[in-house]
C-alpha atoms as a PDB file:
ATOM      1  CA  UNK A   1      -7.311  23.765  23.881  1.00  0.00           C
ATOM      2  CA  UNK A   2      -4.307  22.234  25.485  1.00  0.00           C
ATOM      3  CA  UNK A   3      -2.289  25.654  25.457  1.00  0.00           C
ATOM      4  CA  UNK A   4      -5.213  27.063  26.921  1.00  0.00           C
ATOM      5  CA  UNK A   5      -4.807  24.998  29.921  1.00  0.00           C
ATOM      6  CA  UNK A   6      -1.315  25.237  30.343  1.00  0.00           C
ATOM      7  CA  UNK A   7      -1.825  29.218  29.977  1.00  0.00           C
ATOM      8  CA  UNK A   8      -4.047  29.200  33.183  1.00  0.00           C
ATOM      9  CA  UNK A   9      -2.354  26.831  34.796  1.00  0.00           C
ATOM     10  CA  UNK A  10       0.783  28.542  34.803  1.00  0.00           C
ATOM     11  CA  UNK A  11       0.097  31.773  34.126  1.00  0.00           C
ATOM     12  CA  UNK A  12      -3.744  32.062  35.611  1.00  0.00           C
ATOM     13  CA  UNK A  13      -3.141  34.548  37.901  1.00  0.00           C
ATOM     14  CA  UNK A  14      -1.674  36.637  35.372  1.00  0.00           C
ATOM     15  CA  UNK A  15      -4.743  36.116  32.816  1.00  0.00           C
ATOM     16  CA  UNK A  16      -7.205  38.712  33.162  1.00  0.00           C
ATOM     17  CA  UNK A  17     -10.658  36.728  31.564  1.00  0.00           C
ATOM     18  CA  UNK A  18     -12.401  39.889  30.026  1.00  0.00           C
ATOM     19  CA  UNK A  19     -16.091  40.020  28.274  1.00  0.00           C
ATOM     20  CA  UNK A  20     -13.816  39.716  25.070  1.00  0.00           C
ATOM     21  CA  UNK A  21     -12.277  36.780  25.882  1.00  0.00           C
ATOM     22  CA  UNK A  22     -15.545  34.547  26.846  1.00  0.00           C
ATOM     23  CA  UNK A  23     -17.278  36.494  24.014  1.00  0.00           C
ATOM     24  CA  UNK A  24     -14.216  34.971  21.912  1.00  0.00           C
ATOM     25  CA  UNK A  25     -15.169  31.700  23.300  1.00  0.00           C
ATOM     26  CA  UNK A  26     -18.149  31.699  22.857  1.00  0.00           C
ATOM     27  CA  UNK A  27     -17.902  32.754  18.873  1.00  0.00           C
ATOM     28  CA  UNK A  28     -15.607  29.287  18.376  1.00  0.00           C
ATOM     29  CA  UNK A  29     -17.578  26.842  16.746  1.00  0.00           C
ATOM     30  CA  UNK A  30     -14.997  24.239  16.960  1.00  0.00           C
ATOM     31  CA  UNK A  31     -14.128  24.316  20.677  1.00  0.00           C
ATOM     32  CA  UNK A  32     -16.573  26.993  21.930  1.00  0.00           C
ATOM     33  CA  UNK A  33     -18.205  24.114  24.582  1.00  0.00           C
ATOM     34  CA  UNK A  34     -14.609  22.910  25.888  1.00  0.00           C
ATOM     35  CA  UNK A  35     -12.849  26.424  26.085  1.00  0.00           C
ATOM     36  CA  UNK A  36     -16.028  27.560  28.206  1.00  0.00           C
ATOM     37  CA  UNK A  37     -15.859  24.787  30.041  1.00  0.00           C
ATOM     38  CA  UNK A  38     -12.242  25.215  31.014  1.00  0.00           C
ATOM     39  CA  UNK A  39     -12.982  28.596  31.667  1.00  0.00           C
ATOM     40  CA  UNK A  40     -15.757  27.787  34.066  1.00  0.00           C
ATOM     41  CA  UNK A  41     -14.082  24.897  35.530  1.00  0.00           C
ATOM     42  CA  UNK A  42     -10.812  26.589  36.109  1.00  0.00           C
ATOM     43  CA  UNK A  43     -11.927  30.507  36.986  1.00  0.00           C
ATOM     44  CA  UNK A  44     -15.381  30.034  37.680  1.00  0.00           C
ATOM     45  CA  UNK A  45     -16.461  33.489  39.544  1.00  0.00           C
ATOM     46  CA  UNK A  46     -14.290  35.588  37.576  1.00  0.00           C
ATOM     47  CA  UNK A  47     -15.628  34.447  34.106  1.00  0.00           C
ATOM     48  CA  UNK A  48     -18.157  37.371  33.319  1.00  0.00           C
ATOM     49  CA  UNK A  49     -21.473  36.207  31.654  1.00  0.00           C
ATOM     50  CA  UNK A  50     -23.072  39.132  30.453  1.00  0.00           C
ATOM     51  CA  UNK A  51     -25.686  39.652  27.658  1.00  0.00           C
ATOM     52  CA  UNK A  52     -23.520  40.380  25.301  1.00  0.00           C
ATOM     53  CA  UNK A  53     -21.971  36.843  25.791  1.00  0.00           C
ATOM     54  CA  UNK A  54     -25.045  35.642  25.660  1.00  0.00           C
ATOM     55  CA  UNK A  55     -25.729  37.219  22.140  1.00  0.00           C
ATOM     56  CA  UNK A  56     -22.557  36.043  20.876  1.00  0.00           C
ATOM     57  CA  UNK A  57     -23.117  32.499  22.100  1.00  0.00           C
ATOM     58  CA  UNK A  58     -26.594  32.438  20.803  1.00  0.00           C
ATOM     59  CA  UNK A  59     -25.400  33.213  17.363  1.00  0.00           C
ATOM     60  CA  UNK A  60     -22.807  29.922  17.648  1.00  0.00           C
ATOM     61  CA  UNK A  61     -24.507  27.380  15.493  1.00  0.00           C
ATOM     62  CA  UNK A  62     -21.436  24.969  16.152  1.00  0.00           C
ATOM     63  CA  UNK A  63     -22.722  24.216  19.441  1.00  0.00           C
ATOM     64  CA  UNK A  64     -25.068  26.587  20.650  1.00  0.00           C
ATOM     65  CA  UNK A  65     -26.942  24.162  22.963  1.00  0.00           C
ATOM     66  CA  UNK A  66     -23.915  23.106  24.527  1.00  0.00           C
ATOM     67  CA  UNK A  67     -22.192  26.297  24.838  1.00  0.00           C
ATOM     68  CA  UNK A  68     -25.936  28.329  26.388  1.00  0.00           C
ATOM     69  CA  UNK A  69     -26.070  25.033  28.662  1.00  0.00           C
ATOM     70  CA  UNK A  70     -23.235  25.757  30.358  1.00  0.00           C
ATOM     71  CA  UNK A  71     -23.651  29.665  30.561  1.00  0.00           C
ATOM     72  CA  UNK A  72     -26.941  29.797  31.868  1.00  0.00           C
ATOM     73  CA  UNK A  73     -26.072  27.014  34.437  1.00  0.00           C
ATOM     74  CA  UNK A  74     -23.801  29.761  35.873  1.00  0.00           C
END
């Protein structure tokens, strides 16, 4: 999670954040919520939230509330 931030933070620019990547997110059942959230937080408008996402996240029974909360607040 923590390299995660520093990643955007120093490299965000540089970071494209793909369907693959949030889909990859979304998948984690241990810090699925958080690296959404940071995601969100940090690159808001480019984060892509598609159906497949949605899919992916749906299947997340780590978290699923949490991690559906947050996309379909977007």
């Amino acid at each position: 999670m923590e390299v995660i931030a520093l990643l955007l933070d120093r490299r965000g620019d540089e970071v494209p954040i793909t369907e693959e990547v949030v889909k990859a997110a979304a998948r984690n059942r241990g810090n699925g919520k958080e690296v959404i959230a940071l995601l969100l937080d940090r690159r808001g408008d480019e984060v892509p939230i598609t159906e497949e996402v949605v899919k992916v996240a749906a299947r997340n029974r780590g978290n699923v509330k949490e991690v559906m909360s947050l996309l379909l607040d977007r």
